[in-house]
Protein backbone atom coordinates (compact mmCIF):
# COMPACT_ATOMS: atom_id res chain seq x y z
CA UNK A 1 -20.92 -8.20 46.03
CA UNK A 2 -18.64 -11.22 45.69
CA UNK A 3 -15.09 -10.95 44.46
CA UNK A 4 -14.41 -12.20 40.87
CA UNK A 5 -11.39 -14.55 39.98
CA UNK A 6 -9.10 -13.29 37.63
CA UNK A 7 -10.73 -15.67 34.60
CA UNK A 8 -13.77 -14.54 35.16
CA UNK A 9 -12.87 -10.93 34.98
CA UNK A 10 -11.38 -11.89 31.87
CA UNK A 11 -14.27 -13.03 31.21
CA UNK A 12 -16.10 -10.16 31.25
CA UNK A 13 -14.07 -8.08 29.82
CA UNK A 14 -13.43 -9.75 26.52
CA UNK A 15 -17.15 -10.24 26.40
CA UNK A 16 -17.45 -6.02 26.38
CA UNK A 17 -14.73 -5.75 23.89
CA UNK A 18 -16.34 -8.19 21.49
CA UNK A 19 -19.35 -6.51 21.78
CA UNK A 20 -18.39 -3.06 21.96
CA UNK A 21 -15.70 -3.33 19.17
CA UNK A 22 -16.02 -6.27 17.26
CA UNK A 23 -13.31 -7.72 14.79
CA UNK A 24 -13.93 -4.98 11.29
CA UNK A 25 -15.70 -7.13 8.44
CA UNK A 26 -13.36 -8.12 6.27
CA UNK A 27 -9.97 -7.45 8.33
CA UNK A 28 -8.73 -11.18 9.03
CA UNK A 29 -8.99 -12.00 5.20
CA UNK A 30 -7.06 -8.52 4.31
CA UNK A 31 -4.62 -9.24 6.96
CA UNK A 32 -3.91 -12.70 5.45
CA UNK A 33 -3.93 -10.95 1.30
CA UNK A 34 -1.55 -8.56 2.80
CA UNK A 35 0.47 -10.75 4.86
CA UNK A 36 0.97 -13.26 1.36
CA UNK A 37 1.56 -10.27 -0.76
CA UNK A 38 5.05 -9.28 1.67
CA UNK A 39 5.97 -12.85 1.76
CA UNK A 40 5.87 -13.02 -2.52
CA UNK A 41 7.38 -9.71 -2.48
CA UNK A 42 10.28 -11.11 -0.17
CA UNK A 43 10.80 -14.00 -2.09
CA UNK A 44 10.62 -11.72 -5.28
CA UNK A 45 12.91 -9.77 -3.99
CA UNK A 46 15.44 -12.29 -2.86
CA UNK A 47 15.60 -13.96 -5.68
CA UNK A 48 15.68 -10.55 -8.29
CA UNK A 49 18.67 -9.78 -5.49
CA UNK A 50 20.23 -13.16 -6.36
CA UNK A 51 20.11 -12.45 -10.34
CA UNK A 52 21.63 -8.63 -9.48
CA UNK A 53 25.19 -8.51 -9.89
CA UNK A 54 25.41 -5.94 -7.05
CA UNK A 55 23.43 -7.73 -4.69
CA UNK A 56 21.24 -4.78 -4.41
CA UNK A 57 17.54 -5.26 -3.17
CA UNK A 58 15.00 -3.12 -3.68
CA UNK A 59 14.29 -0.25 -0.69
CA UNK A 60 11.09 0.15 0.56
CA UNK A 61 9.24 3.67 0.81
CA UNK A 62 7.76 4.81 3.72
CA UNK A 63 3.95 5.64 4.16
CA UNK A 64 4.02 8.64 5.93
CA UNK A 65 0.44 10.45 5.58
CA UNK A 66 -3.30 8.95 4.33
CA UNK A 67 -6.12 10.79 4.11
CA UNK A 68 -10.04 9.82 2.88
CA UNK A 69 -13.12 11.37 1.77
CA UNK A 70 -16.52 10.60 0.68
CA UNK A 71 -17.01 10.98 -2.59
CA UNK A 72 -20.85 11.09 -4.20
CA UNK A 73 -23.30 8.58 -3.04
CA UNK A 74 -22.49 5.51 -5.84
CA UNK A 75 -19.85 4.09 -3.36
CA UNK A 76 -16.90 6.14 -4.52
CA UNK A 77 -14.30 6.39 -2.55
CA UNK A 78 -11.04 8.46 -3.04
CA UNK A 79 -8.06 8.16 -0.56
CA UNK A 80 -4.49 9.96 -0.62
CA UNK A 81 -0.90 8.25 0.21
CA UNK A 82 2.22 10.12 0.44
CA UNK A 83 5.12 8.18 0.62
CA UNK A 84 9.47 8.79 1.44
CA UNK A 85 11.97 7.48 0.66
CA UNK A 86 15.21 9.07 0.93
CA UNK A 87 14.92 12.51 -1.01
CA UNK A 88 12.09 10.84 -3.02
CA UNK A 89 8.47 12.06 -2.38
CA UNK A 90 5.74 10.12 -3.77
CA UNK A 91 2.02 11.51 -3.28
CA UNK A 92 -0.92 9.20 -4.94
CA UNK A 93 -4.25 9.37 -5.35
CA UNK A 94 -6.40 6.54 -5.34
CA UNK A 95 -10.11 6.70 -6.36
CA UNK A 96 -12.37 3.86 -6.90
CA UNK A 97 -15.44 3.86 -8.51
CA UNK A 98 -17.95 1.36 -9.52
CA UNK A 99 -15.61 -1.32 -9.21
CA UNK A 100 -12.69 0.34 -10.48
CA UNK A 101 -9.89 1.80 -10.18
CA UNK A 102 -7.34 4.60 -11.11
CA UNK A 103 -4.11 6.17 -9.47
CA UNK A 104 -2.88 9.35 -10.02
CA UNK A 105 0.15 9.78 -8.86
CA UNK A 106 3.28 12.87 -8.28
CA UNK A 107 6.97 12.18 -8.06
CA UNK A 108 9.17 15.23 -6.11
CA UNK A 109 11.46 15.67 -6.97
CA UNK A 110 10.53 15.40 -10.37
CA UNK A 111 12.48 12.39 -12.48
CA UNK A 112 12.60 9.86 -15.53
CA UNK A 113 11.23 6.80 -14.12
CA UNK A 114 8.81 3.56 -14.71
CA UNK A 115 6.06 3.17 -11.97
CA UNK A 116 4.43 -0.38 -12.26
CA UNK A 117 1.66 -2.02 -10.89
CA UNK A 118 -0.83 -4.68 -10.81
CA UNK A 119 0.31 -5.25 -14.94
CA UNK A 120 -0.08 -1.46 -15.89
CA UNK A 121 2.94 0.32 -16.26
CA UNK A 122 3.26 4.33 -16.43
CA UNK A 123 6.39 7.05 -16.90
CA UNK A 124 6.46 9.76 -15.01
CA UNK A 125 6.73 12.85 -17.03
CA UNK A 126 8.84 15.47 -16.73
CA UNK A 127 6.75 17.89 -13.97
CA UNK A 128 6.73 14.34 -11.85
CA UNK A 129 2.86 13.25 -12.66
CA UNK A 130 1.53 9.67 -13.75
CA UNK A 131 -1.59 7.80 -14.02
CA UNK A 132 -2.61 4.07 -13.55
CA UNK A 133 -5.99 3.10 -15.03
CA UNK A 134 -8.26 -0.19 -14.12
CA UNK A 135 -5.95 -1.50 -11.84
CA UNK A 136 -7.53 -4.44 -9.75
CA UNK A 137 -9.23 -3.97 -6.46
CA UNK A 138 -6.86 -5.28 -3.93
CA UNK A 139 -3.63 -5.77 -2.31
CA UNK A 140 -1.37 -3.05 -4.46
CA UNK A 141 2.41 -2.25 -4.36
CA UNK A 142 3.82 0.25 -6.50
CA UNK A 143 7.44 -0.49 -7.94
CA UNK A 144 9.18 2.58 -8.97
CA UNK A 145 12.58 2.14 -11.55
CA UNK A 146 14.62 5.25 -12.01
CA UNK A 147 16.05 5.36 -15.30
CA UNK A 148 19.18 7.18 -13.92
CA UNK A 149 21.23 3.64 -14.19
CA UNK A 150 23.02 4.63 -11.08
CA UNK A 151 19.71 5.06 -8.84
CA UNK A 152 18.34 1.07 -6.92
CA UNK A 153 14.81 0.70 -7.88
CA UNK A 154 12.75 1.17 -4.61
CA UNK A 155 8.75 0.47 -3.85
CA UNK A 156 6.00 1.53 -1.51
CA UNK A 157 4.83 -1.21 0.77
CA UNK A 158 1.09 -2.89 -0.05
CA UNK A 159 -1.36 -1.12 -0.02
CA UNK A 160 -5.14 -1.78 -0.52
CA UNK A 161 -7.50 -0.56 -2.91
């Protein structure tokens, strides 16, 4: 057996991986929608933060459990988020169905505030719960505006549905 150069090892190797675990369907094109959605959301952002007399941009949560199951055989799909931020918990659930969507979503601790999305607005109630019906398929982001006038707005990062 001869010795192989390092390119041709290379080679081989990347000719396995492609094989063996080829680039997802779909994942360069979500990449890119997700990649333009944070750049619109920083320049949203920057410029919101340069009409805000305090300067004050909005905090991001953090995504810090998902979970998915199967639902039925129609293609229905329901997933569950939980996102932080600070003392702020946010758990959603997203199920899609047929081609569209709802969230349902819980705020702990609970507290007045306007959750808005893809042009559907909610309020959470006052045991923390809220709901977002037909919302597009998608890159999401959910924007979250206490009405205590002394708590910053804040958001969860994308998201797709």
């Amino acid at each position: 057996m001869s010795e192989m150069g390092r390119e041709d090892l290379l080679a081989v190797v990347r000719t396995v991986w492609e094989e063996r675990d080829p680039v997802p369907p779909g994942l360069v094109e979500r990449a890119q929608a997700a990649a333009a959605l944070a750049a619109t959301d920083a320049a949203t952002d920057a410029s919101d933060a340069a009409l805000d007399l305090d300067g004050e941009l909005v905090a991001l949560m953090e995504l810090v459990e998902r979970s998915e199951e199967l639902v039925g055989a129609r293609g229905s799909a329901t997933y569950t988020l939980r996102f932080v931020h600070g003392e702020t918990d946010l758990l959603v659930r997203i199920a899609v169905d047929d081609g569209r969507s709802r969230i349902d979503g819980w705020v702990v601790p609970p507290e007045p505030m306007t959750v808005r999305a893809g042009g559907h607005e909610a309020t959470v109630t006052d045991t923390g719960r809220f709901e977002l019906d037909d919302l597009p398929l998608g890159m999401l982001r959910l924007d979250l505006e206490p009405h205590d006038a002394h708590r910053a707005p804040f958001a969860t990062p994308a998201f797709e549905i």
